[in-house]
N, C-alpha and C. Protein backbone atom coordinates (compact mmCIF):
# COMPACT_ATOMS: atom_id res chain seq x y z
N UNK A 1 72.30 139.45 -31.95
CA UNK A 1 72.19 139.43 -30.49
C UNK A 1 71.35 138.23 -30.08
N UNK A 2 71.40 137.60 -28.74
CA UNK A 2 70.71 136.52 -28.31
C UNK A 2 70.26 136.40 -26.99
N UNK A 3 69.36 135.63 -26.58
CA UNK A 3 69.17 135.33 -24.85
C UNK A 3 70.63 135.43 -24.54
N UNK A 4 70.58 136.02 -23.44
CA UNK A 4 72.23 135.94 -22.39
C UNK A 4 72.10 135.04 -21.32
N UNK A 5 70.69 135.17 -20.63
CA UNK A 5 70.91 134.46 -18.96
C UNK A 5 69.31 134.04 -19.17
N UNK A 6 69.12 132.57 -18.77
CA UNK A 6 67.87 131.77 -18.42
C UNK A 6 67.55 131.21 -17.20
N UNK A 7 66.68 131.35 -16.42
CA UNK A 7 66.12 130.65 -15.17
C UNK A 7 64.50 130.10 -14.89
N UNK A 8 64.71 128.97 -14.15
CA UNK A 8 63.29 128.76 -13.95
C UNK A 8 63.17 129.66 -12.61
N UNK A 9 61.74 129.93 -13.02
CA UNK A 9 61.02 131.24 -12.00
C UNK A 9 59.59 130.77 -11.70
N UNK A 10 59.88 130.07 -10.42
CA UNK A 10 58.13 129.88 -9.98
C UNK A 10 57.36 130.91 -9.68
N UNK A 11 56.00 131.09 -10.28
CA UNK A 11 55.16 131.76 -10.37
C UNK A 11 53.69 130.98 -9.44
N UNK A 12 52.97 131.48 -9.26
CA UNK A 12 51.41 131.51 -8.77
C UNK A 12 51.20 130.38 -9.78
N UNK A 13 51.22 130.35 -11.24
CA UNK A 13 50.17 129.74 -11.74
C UNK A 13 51.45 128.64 -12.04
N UNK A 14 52.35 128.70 -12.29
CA UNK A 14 53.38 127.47 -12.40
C UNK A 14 54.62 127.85 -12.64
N UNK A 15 55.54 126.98 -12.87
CA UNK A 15 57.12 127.20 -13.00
C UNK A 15 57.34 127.57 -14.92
N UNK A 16 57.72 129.09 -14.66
CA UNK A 16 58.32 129.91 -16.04
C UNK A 16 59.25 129.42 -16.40
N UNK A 17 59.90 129.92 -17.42
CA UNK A 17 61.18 130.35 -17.64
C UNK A 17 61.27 131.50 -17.97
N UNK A 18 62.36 132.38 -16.82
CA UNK A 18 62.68 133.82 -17.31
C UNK A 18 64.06 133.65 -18.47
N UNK A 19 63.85 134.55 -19.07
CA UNK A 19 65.03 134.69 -20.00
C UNK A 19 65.33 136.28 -20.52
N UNK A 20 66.70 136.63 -20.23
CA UNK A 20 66.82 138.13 -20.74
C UNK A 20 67.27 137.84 -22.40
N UNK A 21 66.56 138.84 -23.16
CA UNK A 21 67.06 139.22 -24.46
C UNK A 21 67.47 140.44 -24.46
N UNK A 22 68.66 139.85 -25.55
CA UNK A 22 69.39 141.24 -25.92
C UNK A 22 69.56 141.64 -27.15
N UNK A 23 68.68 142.72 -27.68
CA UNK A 23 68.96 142.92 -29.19
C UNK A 23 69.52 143.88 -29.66
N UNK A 24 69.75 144.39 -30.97
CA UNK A 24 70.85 145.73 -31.73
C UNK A 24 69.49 146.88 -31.46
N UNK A 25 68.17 146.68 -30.64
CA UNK A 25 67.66 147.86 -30.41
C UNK A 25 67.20 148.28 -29.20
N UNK A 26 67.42 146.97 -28.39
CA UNK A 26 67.09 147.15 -26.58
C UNK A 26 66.78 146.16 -25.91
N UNK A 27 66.37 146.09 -24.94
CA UNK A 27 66.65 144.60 -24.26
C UNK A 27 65.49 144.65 -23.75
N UNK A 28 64.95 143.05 -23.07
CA UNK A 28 63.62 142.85 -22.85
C UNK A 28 63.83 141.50 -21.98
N UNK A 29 62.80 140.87 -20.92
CA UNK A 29 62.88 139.51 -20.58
C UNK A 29 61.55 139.04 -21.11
N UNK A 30 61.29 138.06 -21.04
CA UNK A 30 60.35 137.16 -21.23
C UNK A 30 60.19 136.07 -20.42
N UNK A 31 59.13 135.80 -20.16
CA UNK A 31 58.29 134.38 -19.15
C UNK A 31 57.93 133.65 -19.96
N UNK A 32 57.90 132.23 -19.97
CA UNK A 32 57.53 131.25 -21.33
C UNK A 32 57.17 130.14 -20.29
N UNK A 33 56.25 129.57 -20.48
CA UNK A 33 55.16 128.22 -20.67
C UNK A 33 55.44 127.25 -21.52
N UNK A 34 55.68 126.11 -21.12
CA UNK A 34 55.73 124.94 -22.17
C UNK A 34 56.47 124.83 -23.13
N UNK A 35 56.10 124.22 -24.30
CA UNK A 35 56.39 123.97 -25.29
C UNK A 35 56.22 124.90 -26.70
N UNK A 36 57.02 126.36 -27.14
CA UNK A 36 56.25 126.74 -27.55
C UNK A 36 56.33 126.69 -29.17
N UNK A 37 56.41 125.56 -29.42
CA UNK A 37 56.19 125.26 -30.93
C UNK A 37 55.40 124.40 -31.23
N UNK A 38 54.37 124.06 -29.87
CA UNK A 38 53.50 123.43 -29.78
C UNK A 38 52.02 124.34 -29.45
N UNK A 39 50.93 123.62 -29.75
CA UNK A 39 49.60 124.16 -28.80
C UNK A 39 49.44 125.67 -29.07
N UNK A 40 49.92 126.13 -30.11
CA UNK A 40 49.43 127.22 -30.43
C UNK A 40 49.48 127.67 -29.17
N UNK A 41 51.17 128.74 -29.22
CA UNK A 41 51.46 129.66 -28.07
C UNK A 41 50.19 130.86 -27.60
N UNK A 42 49.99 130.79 -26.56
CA UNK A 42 49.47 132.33 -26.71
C UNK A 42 51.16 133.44 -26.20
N UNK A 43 51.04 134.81 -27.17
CA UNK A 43 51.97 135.40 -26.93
C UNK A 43 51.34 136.77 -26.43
N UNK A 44 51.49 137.59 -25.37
CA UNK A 44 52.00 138.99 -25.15
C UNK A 44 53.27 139.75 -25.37
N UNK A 45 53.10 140.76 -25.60
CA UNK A 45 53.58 141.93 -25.51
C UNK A 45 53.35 143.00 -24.60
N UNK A 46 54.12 143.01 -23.70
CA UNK A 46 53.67 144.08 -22.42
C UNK A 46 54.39 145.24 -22.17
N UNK A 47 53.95 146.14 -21.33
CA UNK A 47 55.04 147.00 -21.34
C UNK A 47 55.10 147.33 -20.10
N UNK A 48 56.26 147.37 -18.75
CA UNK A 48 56.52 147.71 -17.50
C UNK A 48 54.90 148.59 -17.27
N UNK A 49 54.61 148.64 -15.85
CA UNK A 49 53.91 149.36 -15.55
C UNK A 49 53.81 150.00 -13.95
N UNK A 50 55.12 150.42 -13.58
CA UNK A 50 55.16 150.59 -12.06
C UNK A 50 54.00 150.42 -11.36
N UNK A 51 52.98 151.56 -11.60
CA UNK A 51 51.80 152.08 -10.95
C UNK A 51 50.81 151.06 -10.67
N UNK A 52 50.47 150.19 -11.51
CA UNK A 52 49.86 149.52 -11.65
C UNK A 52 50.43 148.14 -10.88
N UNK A 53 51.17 147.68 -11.84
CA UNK A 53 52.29 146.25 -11.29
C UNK A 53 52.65 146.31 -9.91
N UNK A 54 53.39 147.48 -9.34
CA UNK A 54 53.85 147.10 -7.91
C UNK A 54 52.99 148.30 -7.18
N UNK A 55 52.08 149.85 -7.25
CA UNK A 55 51.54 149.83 -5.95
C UNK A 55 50.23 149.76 -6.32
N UNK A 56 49.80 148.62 -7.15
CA UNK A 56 48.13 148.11 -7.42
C UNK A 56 47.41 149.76 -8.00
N UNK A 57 47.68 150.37 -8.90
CA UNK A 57 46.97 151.61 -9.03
C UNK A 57 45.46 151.36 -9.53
N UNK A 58 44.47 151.73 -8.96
CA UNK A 58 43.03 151.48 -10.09
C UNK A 58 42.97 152.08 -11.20
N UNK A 59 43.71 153.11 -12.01
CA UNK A 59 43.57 153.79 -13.08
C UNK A 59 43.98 153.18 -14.02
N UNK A 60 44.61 152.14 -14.13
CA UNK A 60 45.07 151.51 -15.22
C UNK A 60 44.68 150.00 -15.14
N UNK A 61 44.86 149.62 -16.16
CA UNK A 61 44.46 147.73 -15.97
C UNK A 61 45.53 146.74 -16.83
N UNK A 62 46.91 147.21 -16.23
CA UNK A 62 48.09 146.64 -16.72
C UNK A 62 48.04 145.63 -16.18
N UNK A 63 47.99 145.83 -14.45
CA UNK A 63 48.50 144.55 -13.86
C UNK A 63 47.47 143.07 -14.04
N UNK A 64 46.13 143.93 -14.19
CA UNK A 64 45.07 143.12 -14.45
C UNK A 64 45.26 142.21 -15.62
N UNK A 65 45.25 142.50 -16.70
CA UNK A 65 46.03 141.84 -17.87
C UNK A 65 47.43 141.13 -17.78
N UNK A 66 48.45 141.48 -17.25
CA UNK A 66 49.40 140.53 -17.26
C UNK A 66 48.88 139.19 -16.21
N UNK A 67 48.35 139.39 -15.56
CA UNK A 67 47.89 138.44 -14.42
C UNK A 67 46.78 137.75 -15.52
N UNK A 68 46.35 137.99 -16.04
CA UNK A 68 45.22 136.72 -16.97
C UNK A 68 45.60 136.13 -17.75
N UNK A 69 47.04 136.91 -18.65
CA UNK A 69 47.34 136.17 -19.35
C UNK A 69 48.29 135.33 -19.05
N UNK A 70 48.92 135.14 -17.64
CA UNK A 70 49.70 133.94 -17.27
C UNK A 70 49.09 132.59 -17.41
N UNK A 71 47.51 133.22 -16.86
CA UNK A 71 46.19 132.13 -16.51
C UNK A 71 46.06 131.65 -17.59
N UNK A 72 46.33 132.48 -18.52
CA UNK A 72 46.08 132.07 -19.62
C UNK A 72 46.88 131.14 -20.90
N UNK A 73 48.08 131.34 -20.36
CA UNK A 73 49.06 130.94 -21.31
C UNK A 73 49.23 129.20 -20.39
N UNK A 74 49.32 128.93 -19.06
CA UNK A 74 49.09 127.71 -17.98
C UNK A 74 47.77 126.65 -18.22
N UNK A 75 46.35 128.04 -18.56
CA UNK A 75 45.88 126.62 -19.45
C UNK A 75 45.77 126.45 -20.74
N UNK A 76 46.51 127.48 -21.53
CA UNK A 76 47.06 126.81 -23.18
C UNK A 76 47.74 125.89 -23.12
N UNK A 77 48.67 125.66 -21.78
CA UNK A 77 49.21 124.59 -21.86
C UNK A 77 50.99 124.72 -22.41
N UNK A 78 50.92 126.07 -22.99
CA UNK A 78 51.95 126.78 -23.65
C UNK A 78 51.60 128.40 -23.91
N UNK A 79 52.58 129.47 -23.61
CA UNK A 79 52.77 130.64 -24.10
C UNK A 79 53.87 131.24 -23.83
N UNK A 80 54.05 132.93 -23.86
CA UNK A 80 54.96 133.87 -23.47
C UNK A 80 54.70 135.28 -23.09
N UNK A 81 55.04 135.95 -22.12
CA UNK A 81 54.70 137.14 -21.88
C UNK A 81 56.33 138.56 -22.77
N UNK A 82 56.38 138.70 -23.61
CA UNK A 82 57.64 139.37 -23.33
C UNK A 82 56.77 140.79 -22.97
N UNK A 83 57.86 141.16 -22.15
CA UNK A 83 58.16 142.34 -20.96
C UNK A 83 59.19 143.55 -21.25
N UNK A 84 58.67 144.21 -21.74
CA UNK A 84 59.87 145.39 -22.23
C UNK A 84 59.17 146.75 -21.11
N UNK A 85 60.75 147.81 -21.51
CA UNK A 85 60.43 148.83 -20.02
C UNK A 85 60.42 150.01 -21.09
N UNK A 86 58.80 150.11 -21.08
CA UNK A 86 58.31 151.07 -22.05
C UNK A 86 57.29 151.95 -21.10
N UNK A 87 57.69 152.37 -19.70
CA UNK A 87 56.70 153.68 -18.91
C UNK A 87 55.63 154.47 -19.39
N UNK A 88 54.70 154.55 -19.27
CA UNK A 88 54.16 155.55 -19.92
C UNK A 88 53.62 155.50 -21.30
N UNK A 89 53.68 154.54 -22.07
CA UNK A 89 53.56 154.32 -23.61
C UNK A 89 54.55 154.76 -24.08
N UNK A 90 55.68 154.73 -23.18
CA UNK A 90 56.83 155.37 -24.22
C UNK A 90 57.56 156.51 -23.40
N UNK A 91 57.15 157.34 -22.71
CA UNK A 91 57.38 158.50 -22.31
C UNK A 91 58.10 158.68 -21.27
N UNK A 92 58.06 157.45 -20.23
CA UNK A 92 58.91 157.70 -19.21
C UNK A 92 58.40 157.75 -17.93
N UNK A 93 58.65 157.24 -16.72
CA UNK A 93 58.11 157.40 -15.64
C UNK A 93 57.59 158.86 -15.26
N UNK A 94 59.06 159.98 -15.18
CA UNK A 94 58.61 161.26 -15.21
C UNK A 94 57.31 162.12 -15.73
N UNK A 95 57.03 161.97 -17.05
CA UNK A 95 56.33 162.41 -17.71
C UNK A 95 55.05 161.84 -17.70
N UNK A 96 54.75 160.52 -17.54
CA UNK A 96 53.96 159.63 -16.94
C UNK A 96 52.60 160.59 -15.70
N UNK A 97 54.29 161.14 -14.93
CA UNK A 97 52.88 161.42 -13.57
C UNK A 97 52.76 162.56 -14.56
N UNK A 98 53.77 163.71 -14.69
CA UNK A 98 52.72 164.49 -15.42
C UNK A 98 51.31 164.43 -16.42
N UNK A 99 51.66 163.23 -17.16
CA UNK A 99 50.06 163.22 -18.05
C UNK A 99 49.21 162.86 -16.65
N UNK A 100 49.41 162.18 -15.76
CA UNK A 100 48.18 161.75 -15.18
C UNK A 100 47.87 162.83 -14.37
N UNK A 101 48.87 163.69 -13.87
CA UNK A 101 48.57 165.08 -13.23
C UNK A 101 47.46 166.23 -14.04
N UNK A 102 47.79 166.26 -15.47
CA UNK A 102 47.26 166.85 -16.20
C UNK A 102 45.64 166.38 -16.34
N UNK A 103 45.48 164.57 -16.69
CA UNK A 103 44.23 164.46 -16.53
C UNK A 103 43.57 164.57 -15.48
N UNK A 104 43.75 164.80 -14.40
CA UNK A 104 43.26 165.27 -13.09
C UNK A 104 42.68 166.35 -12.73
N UNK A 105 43.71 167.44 -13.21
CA UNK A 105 43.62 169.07 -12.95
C UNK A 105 42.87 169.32 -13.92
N UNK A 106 42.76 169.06 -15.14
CA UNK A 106 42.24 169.66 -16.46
C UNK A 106 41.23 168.66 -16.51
N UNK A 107 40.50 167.48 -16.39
CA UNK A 107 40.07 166.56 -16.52
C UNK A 107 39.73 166.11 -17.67
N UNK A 108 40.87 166.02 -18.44
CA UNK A 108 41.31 165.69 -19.76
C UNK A 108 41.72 164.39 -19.86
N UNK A 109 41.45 163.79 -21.32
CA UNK A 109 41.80 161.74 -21.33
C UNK A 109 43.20 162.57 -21.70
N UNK A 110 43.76 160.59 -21.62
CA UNK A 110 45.20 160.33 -21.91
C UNK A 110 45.61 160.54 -23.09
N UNK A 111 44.97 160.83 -24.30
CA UNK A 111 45.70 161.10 -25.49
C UNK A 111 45.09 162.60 -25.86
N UNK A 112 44.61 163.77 -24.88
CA UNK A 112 44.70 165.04 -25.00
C UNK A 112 45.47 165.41 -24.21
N UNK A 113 45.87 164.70 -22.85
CA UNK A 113 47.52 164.89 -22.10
C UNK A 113 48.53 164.84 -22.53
N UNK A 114 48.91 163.78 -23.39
CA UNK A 114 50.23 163.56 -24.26
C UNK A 114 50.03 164.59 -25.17
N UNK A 115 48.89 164.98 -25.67
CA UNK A 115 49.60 165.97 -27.01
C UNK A 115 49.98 167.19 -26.13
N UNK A 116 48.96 167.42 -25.25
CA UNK A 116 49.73 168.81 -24.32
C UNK A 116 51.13 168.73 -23.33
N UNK A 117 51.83 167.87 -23.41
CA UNK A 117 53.08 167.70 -23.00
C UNK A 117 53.80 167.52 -24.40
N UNK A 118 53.53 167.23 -25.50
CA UNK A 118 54.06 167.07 -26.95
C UNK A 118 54.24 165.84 -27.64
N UNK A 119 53.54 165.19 -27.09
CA UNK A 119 53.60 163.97 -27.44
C UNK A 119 52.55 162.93 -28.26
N UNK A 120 52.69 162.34 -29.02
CA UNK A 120 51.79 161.80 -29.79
C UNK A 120 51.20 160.70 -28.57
N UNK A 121 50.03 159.96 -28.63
CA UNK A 121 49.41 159.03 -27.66
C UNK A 121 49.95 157.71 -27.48
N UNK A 122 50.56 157.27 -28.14
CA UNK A 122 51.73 155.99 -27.92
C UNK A 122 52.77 156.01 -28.70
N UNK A 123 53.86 156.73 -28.38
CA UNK A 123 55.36 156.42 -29.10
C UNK A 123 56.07 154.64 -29.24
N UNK A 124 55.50 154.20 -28.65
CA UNK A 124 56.13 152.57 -28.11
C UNK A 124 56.60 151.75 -30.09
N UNK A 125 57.18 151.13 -29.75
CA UNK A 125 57.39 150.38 -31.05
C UNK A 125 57.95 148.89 -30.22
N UNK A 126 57.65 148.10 -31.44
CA UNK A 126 57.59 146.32 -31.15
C UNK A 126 59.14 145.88 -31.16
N UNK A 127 59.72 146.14 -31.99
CA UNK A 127 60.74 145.86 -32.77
C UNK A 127 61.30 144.21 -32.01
N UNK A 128 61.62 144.93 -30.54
CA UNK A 128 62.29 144.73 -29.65
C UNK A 128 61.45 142.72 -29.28
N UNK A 129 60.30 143.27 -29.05
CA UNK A 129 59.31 142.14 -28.65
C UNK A 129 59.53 141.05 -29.58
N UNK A 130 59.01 141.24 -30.98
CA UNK A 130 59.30 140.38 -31.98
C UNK A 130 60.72 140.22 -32.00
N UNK A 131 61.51 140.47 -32.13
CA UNK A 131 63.04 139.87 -32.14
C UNK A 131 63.22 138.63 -31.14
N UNK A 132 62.81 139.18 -29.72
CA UNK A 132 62.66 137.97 -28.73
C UNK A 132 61.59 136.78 -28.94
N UNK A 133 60.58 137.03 -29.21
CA UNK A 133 59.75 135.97 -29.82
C UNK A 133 60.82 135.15 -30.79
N UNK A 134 61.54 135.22 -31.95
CA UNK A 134 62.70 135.16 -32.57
C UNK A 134 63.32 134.19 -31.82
N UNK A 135 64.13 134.80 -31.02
CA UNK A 135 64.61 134.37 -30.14
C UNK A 135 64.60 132.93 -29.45
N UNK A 136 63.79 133.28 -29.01
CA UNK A 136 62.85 132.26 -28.69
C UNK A 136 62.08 131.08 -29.51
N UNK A 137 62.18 131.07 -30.84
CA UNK A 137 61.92 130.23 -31.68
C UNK A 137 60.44 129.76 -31.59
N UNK A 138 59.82 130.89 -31.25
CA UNK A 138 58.29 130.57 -30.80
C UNK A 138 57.67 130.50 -32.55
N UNK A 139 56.61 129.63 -32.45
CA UNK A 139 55.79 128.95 -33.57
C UNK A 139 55.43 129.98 -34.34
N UNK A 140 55.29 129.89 -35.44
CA UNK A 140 54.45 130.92 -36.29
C UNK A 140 53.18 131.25 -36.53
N UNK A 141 52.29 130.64 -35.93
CA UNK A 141 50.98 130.35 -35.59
C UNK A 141 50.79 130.23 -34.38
N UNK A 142 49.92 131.69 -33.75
CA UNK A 142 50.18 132.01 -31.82
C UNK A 142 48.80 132.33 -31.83
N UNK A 143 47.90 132.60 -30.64
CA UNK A 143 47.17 133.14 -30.06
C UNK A 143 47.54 134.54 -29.10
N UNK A 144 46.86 135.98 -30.03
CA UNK A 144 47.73 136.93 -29.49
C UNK A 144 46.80 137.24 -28.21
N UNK A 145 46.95 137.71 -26.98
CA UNK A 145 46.85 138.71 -25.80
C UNK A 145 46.99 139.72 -25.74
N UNK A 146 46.21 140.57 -26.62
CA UNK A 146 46.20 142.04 -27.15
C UNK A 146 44.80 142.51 -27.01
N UNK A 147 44.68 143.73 -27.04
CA UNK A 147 43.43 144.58 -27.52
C UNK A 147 44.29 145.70 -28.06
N UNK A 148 45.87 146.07 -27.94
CA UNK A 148 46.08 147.20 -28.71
C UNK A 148 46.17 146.81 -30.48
N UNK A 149 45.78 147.46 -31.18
CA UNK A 149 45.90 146.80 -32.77
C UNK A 149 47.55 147.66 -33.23
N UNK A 150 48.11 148.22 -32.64
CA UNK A 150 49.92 148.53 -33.40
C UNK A 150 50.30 147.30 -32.34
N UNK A 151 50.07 146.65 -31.35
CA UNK A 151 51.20 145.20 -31.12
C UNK A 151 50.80 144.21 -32.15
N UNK A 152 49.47 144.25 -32.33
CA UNK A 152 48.93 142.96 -33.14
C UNK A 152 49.51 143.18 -34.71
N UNK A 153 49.24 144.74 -34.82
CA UNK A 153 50.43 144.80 -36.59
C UNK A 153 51.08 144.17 -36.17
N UNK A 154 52.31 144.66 -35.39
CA UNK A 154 53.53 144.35 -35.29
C UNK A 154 53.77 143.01 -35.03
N UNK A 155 53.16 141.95 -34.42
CA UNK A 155 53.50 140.63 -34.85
C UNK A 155 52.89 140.17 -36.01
N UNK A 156 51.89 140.75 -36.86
CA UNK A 156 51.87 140.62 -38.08
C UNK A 156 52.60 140.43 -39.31
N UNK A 157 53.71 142.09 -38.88
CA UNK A 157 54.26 142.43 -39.82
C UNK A 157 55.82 141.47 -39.71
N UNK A 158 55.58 140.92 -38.29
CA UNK A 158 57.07 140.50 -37.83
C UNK A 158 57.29 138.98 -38.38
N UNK A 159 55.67 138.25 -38.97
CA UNK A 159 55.53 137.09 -39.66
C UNK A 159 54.87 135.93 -38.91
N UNK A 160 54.16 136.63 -37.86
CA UNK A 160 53.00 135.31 -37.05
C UNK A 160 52.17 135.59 -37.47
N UNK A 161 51.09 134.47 -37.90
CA UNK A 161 50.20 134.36 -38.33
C UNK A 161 49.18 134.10 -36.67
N UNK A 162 48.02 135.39 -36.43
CA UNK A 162 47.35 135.10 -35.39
C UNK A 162 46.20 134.81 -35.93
N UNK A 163 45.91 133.58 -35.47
CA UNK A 163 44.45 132.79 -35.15
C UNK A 163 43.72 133.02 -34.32
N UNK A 164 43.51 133.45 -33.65
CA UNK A 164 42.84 133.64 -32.01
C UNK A 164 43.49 134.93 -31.61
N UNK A 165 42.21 136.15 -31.56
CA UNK A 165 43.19 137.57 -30.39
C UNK A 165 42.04 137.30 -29.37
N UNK A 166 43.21 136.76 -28.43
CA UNK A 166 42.31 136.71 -26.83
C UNK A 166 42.08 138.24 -26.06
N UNK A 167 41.12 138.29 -25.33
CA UNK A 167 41.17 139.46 -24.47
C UNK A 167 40.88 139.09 -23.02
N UNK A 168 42.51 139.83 -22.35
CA UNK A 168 42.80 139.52 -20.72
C UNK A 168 42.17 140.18 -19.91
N UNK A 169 41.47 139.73 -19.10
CA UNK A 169 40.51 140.36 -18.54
C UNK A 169 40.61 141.13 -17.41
N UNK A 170 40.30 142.44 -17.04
CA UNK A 170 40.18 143.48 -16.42
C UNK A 170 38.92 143.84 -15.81
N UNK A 171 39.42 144.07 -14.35
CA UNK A 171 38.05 144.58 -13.22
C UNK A 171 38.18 146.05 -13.82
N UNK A 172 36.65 146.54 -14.12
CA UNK A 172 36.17 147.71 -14.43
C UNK A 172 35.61 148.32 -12.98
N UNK A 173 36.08 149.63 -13.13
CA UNK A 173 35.93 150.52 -11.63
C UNK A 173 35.76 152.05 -12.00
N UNK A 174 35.57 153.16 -11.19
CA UNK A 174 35.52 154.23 -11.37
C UNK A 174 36.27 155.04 -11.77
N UNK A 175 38.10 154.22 -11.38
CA UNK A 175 38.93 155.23 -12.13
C UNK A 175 39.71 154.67 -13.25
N UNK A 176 39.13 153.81 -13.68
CA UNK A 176 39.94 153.09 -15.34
C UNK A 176 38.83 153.39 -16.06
N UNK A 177 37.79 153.46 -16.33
CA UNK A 177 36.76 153.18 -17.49
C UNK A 177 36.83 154.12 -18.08
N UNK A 178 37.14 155.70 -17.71
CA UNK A 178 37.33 156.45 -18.61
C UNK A 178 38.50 156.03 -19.50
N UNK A 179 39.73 155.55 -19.01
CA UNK A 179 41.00 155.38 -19.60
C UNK A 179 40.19 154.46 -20.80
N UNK A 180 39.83 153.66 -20.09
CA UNK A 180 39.50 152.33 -21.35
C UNK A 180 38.36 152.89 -22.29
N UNK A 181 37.87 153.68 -21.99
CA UNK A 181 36.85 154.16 -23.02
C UNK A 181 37.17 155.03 -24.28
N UNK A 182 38.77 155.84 -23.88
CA UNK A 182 39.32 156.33 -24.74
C UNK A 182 40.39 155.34 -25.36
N UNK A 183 40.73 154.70 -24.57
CA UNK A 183 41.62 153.71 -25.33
C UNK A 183 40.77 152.41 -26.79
N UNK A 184 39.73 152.61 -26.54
CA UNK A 184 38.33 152.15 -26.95
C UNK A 184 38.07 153.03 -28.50
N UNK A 185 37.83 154.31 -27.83
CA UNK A 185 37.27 155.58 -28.66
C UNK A 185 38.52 155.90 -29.36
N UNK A 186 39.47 156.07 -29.11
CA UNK A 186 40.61 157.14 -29.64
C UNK A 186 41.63 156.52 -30.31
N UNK A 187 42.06 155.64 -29.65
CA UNK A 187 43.20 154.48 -29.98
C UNK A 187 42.85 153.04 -30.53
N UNK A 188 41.66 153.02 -30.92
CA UNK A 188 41.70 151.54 -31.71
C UNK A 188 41.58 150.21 -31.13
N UNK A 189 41.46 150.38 -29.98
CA UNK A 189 41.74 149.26 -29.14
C UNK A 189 40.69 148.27 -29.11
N UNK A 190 40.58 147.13 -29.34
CA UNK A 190 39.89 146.33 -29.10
C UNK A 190 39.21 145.88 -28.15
N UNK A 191 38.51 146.23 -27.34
CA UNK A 191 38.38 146.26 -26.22
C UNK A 191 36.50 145.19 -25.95
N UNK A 192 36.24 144.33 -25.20
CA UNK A 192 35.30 143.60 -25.08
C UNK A 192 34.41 144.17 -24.45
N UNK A 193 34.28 145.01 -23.30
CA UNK A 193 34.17 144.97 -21.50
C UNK A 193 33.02 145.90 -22.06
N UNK A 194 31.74 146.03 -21.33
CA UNK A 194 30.98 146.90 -21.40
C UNK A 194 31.32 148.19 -20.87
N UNK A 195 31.68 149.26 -21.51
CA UNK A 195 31.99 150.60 -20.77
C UNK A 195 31.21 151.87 -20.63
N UNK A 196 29.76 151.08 -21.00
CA UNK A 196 28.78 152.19 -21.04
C UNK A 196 28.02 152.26 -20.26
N UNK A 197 28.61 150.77 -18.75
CA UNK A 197 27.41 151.15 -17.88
C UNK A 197 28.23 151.98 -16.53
């Protein structure tokens, strides 16, 4: 499978290129910067985030992160965001409000919600991401835009060698820090930000 359809897409921080991929396990677009077999790409891996992305939610710090790492990839000079529609860590818009319903009422974190709906705390898999990187013929030597450590395997295991894991930066507020503190505590996450004040 291969890119199908490419466009330049002006953005805030400069002129992209969108491109849809299509692979034998699901499809994804990607935003790309420059040159990227040059300047040591920085690459993401993202995953849709309604709530966040289009009605600004404070509980999460999706949109916050894709927005730094544009900043970020404009003054690398080169990068890529790929963009896959993974709701929820996997779960789905639906199920989505339910976990966040659940941490509300019960005032329970996000990975004692998912197991009480049945679900393990991130179902998501890369597969898809790395294929488009592929795709894309991006360098083998990147600067990743992660704090989750299963994306950073997964371009590991997919054969980039990361030099640099940047961390995109996020406004800390009253209703994310718990999220990030378990995502911190529970999930492995790499996380910089002071969350103990």
């Amino acid at each position: 499978m291969a890119i199908t359809k490419t466009t330049l897409l002006p953005l805030e921080y400069g002129t992209f290129t969108i491109a849809y991929h299509k692979t034998d396990k699901g499809d994804c677009v990607s935003v790309s910067f420059g040159d990227l077999q040059k300047n040591t790409p920085v690459v993401r891996i993202h995953s849709s985030c309604l709530f966040g992305e289009s009605f600004h939610s404070l509980v999460c710090d999706c949109a916050a992160q894709l927005d730094s790492t544009l900043k970020l990839i404009v003054e690398n000079k080169a990068g890529v965001v790929i963009y896959g529609y993974a709701e929820g860590r996997g779960i789905g818009l639906e199920l989505k409000i339910a976990a966040l319903e659940l941490q509300r009422t019960r005032h329970i974190n996000t990975v004692e919600a998912f197991k009480a709906l049945g679900f393990e705390p991130d179902i998501r898999t890369y597969d898809v991401g790395v294929m488009a990187l592929r795709q894309l013929n991006v360098a083998t030597t990147i600067k990743f835009a992660s704090q989750n450590p299963r994306k950073l395997a997964a371009v590991r295991e997919g054969g980039f060698q990361v030099v640099e894991q940047l961390h995109p930066k996020v406004q800390l507020n009253k209703h994310n820090i718990q999220e990030l503190r378990t995502k911190k505590q529970l999930l492995g996450y790499n996380i910089l930000h002071e969350l103990e004040s």
